[in-house]
Structures are given as C-alpha cells and as structure tokens.
Protein backbone atom coordinates (compact mmCIF):
# COMPACT_ATOMS: atom_id res chain seq x y z
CA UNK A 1 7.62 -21.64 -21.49
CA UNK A 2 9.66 -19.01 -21.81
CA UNK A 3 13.39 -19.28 -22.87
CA UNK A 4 15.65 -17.28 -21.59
CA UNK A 5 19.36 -16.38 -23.05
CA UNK A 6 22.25 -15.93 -21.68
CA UNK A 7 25.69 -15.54 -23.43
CA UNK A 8 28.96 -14.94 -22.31
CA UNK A 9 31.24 -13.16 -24.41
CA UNK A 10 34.68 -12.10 -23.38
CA UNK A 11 33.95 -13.51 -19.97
CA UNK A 12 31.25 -10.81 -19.63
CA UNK A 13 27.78 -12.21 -19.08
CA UNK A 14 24.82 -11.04 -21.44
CA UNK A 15 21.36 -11.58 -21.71
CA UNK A 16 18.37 -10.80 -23.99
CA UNK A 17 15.06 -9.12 -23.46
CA UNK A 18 13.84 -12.56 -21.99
CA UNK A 19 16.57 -12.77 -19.89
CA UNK A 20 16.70 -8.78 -18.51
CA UNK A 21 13.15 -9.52 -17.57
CA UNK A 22 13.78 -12.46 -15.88
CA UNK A 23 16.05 -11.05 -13.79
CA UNK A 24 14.48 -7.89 -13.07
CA UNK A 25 11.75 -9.82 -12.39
CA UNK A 26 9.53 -7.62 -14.41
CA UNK A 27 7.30 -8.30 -17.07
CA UNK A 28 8.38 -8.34 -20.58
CA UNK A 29 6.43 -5.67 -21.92
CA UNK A 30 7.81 -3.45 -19.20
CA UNK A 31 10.96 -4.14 -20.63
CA UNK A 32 10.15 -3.45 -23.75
CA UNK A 33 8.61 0.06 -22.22
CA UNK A 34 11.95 0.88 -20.49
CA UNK A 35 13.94 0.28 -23.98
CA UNK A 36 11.38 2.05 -26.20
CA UNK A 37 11.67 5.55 -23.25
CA UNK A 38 15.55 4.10 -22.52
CA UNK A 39 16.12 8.18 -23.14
CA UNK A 40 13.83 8.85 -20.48
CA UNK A 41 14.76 5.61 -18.43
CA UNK A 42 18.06 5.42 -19.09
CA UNK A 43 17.82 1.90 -19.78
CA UNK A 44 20.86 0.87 -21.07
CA UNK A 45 21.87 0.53 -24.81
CA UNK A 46 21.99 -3.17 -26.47
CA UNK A 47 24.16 -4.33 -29.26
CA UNK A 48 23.57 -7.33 -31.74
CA UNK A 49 25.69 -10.47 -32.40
CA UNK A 50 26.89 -11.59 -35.94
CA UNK A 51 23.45 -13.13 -36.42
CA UNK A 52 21.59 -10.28 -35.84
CA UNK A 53 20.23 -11.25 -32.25
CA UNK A 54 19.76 -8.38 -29.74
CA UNK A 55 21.82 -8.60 -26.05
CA UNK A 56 22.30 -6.41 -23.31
CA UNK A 57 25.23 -6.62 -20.78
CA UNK A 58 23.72 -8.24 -17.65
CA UNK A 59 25.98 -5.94 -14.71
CA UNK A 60 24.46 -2.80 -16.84
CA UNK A 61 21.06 -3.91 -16.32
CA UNK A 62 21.48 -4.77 -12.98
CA UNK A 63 23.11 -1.50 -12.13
CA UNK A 64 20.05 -0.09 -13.91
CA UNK A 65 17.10 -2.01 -11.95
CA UNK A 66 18.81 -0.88 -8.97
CA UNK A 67 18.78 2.79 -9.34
CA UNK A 68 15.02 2.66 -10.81
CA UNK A 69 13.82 0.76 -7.50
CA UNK A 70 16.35 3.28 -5.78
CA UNK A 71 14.06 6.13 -7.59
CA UNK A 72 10.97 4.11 -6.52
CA UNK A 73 11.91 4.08 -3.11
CA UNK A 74 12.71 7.88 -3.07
CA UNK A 75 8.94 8.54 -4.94
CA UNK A 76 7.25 6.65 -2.05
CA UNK A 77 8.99 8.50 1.15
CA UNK A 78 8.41 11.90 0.36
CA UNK A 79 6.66 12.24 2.98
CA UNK A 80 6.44 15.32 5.58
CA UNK A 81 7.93 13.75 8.94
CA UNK A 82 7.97 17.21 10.41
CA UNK A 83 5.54 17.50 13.65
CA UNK A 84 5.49 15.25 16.98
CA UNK A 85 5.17 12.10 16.55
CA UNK A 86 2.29 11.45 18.87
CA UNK A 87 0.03 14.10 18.04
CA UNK A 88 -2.93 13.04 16.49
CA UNK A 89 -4.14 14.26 12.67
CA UNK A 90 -7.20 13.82 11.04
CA UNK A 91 -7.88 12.40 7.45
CA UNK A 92 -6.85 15.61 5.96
CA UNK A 93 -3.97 16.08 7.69
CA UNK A 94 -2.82 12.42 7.05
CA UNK A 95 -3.06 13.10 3.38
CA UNK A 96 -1.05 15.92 3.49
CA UNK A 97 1.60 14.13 5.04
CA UNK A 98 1.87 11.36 2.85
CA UNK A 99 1.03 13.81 -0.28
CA UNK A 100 -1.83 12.76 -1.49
CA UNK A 101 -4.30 15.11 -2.94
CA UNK A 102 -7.27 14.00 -1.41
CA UNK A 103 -8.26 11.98 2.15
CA UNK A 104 -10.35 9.86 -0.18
CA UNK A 105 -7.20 8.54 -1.08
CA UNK A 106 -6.00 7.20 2.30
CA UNK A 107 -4.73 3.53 2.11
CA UNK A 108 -7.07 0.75 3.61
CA UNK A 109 -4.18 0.46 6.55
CA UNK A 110 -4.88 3.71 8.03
CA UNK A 111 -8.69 4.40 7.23
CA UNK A 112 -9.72 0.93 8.92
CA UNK A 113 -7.47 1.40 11.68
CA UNK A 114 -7.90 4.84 13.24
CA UNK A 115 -5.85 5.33 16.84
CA UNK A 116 -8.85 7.57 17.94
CA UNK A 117 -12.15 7.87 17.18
CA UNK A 118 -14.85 10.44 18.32
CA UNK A 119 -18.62 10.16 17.96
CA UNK A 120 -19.43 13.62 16.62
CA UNK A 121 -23.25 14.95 18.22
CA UNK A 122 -24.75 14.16 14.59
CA UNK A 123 -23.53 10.39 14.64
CA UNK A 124 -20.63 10.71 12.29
CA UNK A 125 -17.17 9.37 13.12
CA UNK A 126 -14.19 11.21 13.49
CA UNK A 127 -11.09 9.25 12.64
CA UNK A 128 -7.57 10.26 14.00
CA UNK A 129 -3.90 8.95 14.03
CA UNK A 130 -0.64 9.29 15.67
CA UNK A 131 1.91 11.31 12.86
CA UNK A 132 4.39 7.84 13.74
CA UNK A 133 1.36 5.68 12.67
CA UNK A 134 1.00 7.76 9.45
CA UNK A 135 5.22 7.92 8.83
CA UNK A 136 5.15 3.66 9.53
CA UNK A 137 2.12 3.48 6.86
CA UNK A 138 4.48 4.98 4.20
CA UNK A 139 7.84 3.19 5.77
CA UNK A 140 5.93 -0.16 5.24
CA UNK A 141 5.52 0.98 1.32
CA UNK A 142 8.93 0.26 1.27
CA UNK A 143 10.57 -1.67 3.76
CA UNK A 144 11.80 0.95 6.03
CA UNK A 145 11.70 1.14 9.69
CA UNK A 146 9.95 4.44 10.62
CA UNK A 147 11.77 6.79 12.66
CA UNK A 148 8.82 7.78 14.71
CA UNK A 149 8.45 4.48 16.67
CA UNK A 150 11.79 2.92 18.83
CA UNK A 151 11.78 -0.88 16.82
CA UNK A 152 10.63 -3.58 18.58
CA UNK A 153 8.02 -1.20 20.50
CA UNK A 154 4.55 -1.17 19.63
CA UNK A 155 1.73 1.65 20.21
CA UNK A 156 0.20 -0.65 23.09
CA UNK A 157 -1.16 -3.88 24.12
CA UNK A 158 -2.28 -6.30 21.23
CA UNK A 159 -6.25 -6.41 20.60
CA UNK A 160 -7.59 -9.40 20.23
CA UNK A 161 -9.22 -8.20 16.32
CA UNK A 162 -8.53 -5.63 14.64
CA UNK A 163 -12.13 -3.92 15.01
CA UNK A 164 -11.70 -4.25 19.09
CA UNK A 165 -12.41 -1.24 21.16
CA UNK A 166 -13.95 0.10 17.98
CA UNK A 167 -17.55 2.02 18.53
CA UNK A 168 -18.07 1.45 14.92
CA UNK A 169 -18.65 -2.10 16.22
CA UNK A 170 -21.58 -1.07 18.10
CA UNK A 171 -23.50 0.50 15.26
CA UNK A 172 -22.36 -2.62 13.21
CA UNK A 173 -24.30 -4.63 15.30
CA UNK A 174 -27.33 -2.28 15.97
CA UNK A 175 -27.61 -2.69 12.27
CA UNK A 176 -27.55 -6.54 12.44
CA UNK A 177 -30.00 -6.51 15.40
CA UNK A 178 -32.43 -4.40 13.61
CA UNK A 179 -31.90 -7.24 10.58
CA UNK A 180 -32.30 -9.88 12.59
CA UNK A 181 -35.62 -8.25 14.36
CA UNK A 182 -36.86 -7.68 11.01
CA UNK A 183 -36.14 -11.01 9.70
CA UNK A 184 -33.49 -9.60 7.08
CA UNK A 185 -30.60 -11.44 6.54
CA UNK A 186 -27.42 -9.62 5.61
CA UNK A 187 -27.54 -8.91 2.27
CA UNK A 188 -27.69 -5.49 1.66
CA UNK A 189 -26.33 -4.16 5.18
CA UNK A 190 -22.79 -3.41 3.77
CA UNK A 191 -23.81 -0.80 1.69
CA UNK A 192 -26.33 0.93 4.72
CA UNK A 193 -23.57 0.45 7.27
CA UNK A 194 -20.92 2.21 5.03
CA UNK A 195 -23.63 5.01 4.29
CA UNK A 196 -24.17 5.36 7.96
CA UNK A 197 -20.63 5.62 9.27
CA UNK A 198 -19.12 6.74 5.76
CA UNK A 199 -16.71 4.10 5.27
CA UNK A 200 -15.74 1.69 2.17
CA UNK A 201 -18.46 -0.50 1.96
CA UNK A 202 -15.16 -3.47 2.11
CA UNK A 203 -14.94 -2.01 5.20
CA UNK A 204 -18.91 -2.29 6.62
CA UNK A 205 -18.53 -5.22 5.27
CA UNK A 206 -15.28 -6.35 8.27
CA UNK A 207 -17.23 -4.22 10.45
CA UNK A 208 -20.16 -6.91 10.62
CA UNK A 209 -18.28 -9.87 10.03
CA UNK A 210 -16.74 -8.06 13.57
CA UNK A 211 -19.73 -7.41 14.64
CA UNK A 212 -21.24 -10.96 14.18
CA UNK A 213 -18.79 -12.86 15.60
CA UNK A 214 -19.52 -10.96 18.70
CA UNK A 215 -23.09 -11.01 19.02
C-alpha cells in the first residue's frame, strides 16, 4: 500500500510525489516524468521541509493537471470540421479529417461501422461515412458533443446488432457454409474472412460470430 502525504503548512495544503499522483490520478512514474521535463511540462517547482522531505503545493498541481488535460483535449480535436456534414468520405478522406497519416490507422469505431457500403465488381468493399459520424468519432475521444449531429438525434432507427444490414454478413456466412459443407469447424476462418473482405481479422472474427448467430 501506498502512503500518501499530505501537509498543511500555513493553512496551505501540500502533498508529495505520492500524493500529486494520487490526485492526478496518474501513475507515479509519470510524475516523476513530468518533474524530470517540468521545463518542458511546466510542472511546477517543489521545495523541501526542515527534514529534507520533498512537497509540492497541492492548488499548483491541480492548476497544472488541468491545463495538461486542457492541452490533451486541444491535441485530440484538431480535426478538419470543414465540409457538409452528411456527405459521405471514404477511408482516406476520414483520415484526413481526423489527421492521421494513414487509413490504416482508422479507429475500430469507424472501420467496423461504415454508414455505406458498396460491393465493388471485383468483390472488395467500399466503406463510407457521414463527415458528422467522423467529427462524433473524435468528439467521443473527449467528451464533446459533436456539432454535426442536433443532441438527442440519432442517424436513424436502432439495428438490432451492430453487423445488421451489413453485406459483409453475407460473405461471413458463405464462408461458414462452405465450412460447415466441408466439415471444417471455425478455426482458421477469421484470418480467410479478413483476407477476403480486407478487414482486421478482430473484425472477421464479429463478422461470424454475426454471421452465426444468424444462420
């Protein structure tokens, strides 16, 4: 167990590393990062009592924390929220506006639940989404309501999974029937399903769990 102190001096409170972690909430080698970059950070300076024991005013931490989760906050919603809300992107475009380098780097949230989908002639999917789904992706990041939806409205009628409506479903369960006619069980048909569709294999993996439960 960790003990924690907490001093008062002057009628001002203090606490030590223990304590600016504890109330933070971080952990204590993050504080220790903070105070070793506190240039950088601008963590704030400590000061020792007659016994040599390090302290750091607890309202100067807190107005500390709350500027870095400020900065945190800023980080996470530079995002483009130029365009129409209801047009629909592709991967790439989705990156873009959420600045990430690459669509590989899409979030779960958004690459297993496209809006749209088209069956390209070859088989492939295309996946597509609404610019307000892509803006509430990166508003959920950090509590925000996004500006491209009217709160309390949704983008229509609940499905009953998440996969419904989904043609992915349908090849998802090809797969399994071609299994099951070949006396396969399903070991294995994760990893063809995401080469077939190319998806996460986590996500083949929903997909036929989906599937499954349907069949």
């Amino acid at each position: 167990m960790v003990i924690v102190g907490r001093h008062t001096i002057g009628g001002r409170v203090a606490v030590d590393r223990a304590g600016v972690a504890a109330h933070t909430g971080a952990a204590r080698r993050t504080v220790n990062l903070w105070h070793r970059n506190r240039e950088r950070t601008g963590f704030p300076h400590g000061f020792t009592d007659e016994s040599g024991r390090e302290w750091f005013w607890l309202d100067q931490i807190t107005a500390f924390h709350t500027a870095h989760q400020q900065a945190k906050v800023a980080v996470l919603t530079e995002v483009d929220r130029s365009g129409d809300p209801d047009e629909l992107v592709g991967s790439g475009e989705a990156a873009k506006i959420l600045r990430y380098g690459s669509y590989r780097n899409l979030p779960d949230q958004l690459s297993d639940r496209p809006d749209d989908i088209e069956i390209l002639s070859d088989g492939r999917l295309r996946r597509r989404w609404y610019r307000r789904t892509v803006w509430a992706i990166a508003d959920a990041r950090t509590g925000r309501q996004s500006t491209g939806r009217t709160p309390g409205t949704t983008t229509g009628p609940l499905k009953p999974h998440p996969y419904a409506d989904d043609p992915r479903l349908q090849v998802a369960a090809e797969l399994l029937a071609e299994a099951q006619q070949n006396g396969r069980d399903r070991r294995g048909l994760g990893v063809e399903l995401a080469r077939r569709l190319g998806v996460a294999q986590r996500t083949a993996q929903r997909l036929l769990t989906a599937a499954e439960a349907n069949l």
